[in-house]
Every structure is written in C-alpha cells, then in structure tokens.
Protein backbone atom coordinates (compact mmCIF):
# COMPACT_ATOMS: atom_id res chain seq x y z
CA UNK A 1 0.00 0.00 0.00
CA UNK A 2 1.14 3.59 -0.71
CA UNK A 3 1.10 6.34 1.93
CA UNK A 4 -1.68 8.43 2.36
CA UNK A 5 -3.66 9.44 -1.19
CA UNK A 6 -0.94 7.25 -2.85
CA UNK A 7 -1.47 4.46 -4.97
CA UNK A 8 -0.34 1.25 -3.94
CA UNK A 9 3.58 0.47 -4.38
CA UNK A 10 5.78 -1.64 -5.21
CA UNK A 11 8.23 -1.81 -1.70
CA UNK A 12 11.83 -2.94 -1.91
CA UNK A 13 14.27 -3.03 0.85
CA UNK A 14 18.47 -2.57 0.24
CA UNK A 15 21.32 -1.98 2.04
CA UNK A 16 22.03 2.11 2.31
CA UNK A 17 25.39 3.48 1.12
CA UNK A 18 26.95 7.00 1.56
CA UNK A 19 24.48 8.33 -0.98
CA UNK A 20 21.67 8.24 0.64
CA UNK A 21 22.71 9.82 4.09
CA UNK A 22 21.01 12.82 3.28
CA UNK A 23 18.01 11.34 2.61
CA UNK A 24 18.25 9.06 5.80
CA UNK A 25 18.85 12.34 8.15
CA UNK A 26 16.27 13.68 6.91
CA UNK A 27 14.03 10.65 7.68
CA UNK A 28 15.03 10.05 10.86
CA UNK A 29 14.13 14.09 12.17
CA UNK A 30 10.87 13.62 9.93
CA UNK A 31 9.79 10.54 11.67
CA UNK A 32 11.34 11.39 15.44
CA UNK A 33 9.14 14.46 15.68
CA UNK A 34 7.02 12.12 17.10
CA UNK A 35 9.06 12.26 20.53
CA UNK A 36 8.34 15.97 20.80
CA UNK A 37 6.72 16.77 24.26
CA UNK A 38 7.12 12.86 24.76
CA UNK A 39 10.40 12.23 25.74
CA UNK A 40 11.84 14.45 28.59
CA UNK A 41 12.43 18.17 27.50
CA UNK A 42 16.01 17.47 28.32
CA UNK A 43 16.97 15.00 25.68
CA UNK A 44 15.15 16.68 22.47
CA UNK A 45 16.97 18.59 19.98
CA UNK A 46 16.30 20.16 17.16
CA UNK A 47 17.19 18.58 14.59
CA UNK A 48 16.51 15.70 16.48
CA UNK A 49 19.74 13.97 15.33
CA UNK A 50 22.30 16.94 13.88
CA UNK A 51 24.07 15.38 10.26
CA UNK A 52 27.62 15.49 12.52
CA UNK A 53 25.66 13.02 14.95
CA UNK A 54 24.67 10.66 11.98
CA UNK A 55 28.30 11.02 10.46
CA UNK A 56 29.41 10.04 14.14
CA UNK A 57 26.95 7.23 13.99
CA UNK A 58 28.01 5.95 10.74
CA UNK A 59 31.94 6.17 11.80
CA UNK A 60 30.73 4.06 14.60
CA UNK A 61 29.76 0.63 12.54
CA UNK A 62 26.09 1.62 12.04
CA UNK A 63 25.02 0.43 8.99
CA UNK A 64 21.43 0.92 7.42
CA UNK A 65 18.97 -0.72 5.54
CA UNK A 66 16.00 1.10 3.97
CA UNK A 67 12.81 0.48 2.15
CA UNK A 68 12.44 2.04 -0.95
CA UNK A 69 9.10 2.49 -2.82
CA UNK A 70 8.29 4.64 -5.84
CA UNK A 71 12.07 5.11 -6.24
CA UNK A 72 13.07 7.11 -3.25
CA UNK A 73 13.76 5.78 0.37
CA UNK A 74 10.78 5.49 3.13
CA UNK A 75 12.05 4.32 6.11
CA UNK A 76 15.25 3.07 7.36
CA UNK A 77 16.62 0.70 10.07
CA UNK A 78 20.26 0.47 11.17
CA UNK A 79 22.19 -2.54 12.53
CA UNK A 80 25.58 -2.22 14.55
CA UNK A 81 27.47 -5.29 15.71
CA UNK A 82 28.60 -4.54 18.90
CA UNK A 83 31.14 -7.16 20.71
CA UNK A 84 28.74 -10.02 21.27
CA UNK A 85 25.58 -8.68 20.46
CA UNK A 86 23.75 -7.11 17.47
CA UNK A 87 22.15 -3.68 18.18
CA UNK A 88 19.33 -2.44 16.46
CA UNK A 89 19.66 1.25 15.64
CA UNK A 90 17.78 4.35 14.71
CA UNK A 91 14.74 2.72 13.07
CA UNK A 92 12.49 5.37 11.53
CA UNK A 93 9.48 5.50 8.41
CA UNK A 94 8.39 9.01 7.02
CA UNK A 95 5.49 9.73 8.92
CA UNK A 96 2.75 9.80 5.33
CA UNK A 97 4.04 5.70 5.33
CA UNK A 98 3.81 4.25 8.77
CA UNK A 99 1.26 2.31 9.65
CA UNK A 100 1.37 0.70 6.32
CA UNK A 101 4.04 -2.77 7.65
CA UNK A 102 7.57 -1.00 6.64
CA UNK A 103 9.04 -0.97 9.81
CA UNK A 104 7.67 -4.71 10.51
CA UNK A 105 9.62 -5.31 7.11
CA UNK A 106 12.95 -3.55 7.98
CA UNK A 107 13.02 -5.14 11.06
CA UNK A 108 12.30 -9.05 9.98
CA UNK A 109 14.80 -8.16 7.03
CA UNK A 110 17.71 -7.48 9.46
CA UNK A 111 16.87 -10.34 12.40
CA UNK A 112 15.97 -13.07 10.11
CA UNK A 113 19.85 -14.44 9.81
CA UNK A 114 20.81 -13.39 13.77
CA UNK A 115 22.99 -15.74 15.21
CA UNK A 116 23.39 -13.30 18.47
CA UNK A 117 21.00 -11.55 20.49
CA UNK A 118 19.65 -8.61 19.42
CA UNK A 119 19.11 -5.81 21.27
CA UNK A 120 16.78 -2.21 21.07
CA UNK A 121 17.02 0.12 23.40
CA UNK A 122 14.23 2.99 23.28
CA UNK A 123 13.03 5.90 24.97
CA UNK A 124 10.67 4.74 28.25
CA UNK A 125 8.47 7.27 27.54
CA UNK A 126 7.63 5.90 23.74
CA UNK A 127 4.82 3.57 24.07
CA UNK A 128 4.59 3.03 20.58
CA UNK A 129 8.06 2.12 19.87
CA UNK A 130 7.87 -0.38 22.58
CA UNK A 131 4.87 -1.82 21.69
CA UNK A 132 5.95 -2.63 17.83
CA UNK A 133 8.90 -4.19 18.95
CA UNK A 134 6.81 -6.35 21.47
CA UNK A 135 4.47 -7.31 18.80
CA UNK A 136 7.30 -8.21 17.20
CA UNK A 137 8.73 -10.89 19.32
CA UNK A 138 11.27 -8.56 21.76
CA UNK A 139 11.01 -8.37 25.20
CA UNK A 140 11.70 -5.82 28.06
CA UNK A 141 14.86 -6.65 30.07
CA UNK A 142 14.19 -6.22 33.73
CA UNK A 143 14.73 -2.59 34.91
CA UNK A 144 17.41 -3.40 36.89
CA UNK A 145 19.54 -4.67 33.62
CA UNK A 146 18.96 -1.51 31.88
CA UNK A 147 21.95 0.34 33.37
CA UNK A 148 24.26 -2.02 32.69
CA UNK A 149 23.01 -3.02 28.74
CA UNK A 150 23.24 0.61 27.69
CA UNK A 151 26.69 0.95 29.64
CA UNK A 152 28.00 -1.85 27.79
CA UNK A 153 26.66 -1.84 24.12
CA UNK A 154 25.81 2.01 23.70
CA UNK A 155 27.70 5.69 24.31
CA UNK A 156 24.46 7.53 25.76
CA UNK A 157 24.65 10.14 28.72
CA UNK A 158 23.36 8.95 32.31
CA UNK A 159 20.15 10.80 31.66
CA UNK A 160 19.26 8.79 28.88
CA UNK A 161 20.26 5.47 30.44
CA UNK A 162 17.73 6.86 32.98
CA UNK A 163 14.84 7.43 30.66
CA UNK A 164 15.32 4.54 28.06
CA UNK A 165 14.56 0.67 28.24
CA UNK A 166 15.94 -2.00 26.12
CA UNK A 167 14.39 -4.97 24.82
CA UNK A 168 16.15 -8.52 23.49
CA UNK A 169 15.52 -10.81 21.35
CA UNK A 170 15.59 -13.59 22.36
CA UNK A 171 14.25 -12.53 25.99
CA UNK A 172 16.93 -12.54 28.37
CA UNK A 173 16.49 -12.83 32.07
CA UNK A 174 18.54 -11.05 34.29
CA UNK A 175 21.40 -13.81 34.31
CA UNK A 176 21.60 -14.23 31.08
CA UNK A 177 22.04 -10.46 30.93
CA UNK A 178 24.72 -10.87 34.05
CA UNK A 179 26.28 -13.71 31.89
CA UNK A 180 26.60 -11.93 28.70
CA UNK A 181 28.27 -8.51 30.16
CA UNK A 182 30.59 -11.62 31.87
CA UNK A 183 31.43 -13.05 28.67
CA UNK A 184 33.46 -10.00 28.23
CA UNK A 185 35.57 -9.52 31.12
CA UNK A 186 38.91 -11.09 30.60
CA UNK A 187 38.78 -14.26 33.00
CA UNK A 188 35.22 -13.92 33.88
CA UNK A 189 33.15 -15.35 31.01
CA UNK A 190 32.45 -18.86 29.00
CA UNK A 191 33.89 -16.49 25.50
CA UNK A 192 37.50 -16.79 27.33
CA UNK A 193 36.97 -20.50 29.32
CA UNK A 194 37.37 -23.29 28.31
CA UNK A 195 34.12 -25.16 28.87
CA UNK A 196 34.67 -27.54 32.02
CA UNK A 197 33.17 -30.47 29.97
C-alpha cells in the first residue's frame, strides 16, 4: 500500500550506502518528531539527530537498511554489531508511510539471519516504539539490567540510560544479561573459558 492518497507500491528493501545519508537524516528528524513533548524536555533537539551526529553514527559501525518504494527511500533501520551482540539502531518511516508494515519489514529483514541476540534500546516514555517491537517478538529486560546493557553496548549520557529501556531478542532474564556482560571480562566469562566439559 502507498502512503496516504498514494497508490499502492511496489516496496523494496536494500542496504544504504553513503548516498543516501542525506536522505536518511532527513528521515530520521521527519519521523522522530514524534518524541516531541514525549520524551523528557532534556533530551530533544532540534534537529533531532544533527548530520555530525549521523556522520558520528556511521563512523561508529552503524550500517542501514531502507525500504524504498516509488524510487526514493521510506524508512530506514540500522544494525551495529557490537562485541557479542547485534544492536538495532535508529529505526524510523516518514510519517505519510507508517502504519502501512515497513518498519515490521525492515526489522524481519535485518533479524531473520541473527545468530546473536539482538538488542533495542528505546526511549521509556515511547509507548509506541515499545509496543511494535513487542508485537514483534522482543522483550523488556528487567529494569534493573537496563543500566548495565546501555553501559555496555551504547555511548548515551546517564540521563538517557535513565529514561530509556531495552528490549532482546531472544528474551533474556537477568542472568543471562549478568552472563553476557561476563562473557566480556577477561577471565570472567564462558567467551575466554574453556568449557569444564
């Protein structure tokens, strides 16, 4: 289906390259002025996400994927591999197209070949976010295990550790969360001992 007053379209998803950053910015501050007056005053900006932040993004191993219909890109997802987990990042759809399945696309399209978990971590205060990834087949991590997800696999300020939650795929409990932060200490975890049997 097309976006509103559109006719329906043909939808194709493909891995971004550097030529269509601009066109991913601008999705991503199209779609995220949904947070405004959601999340806390504190942690909005306008833009939303400045280009240098999405350079610094990029720089970092992000890498997106994006739906394309009627030959221009209409939402986007991004995927970082992060030490032993796979992060899902900055996942946005022009507003005229959501509702219309091309998030649900973007996000089977990069899970469907995981071999690690998968993680999302969102804002606490964005109910819908949370609810499409729960529909989905993630699951919220136990507040508790919050803190130390985001301090691990992310580079976000205290405040947003604060007012963000983080879901997995599969679910993990809060030893398996313990045990996978382990697995990366140097003589702490099964990824650097030999197993006992």
């Amino acid at each position: 289906m097309g976006g509103q007053g559109q006719a329906p379209a043909e939808i194709t998803i493909r891995r971004c390259d550097p030529a269509d950053h601009a066109e991913i910015h601008a999705i991503i501050n199209a779609a995220a002025e949904a947070y405004r007056g959601v999340i806390p005053a504190d942690r909005w900006h306008e833009p939303y996400m400045p280009a240098d932040a999405l350079a610094s993004e990029l720089a970092d191993g992000v890498t997106f994927s994006g739906c394309v219909a009627q030959g221009r890109l209409i939402g986007v997802m991004g995927v970082q591999h992060r030490l032993n987990v796979d992060l899902i990042r900055h996942a946005y759809v022009l507003p005229e197209w959501q509702g219309h399945g091309i998030g649900a696309r973007l996000l089977e399209h990069l899970c469907r070949d995981a071999e690690r978990p998968i993680l999302i971590g969102t804002w606490k205060a964005a109910n819908w976010a949370i609810r499409f990834y729960e529909r989905h087949g993630f699951v919220r991590v136990h507040d508790r295990d919050v803190a130390p997800l985001l301090d691990t696999y992310w580079h976000v300020p205290a405040r947003q550790i604060a007012t963000s939650v983080v879901l997995t795929s599969p679910p993990l409990s809060s030893e398996a969360v313990r045990g996978l932060i382990a697995e990366l200490e140097p003589s702490g975890g099964s990824a650097s001992s030999p197993d006992p049997r």
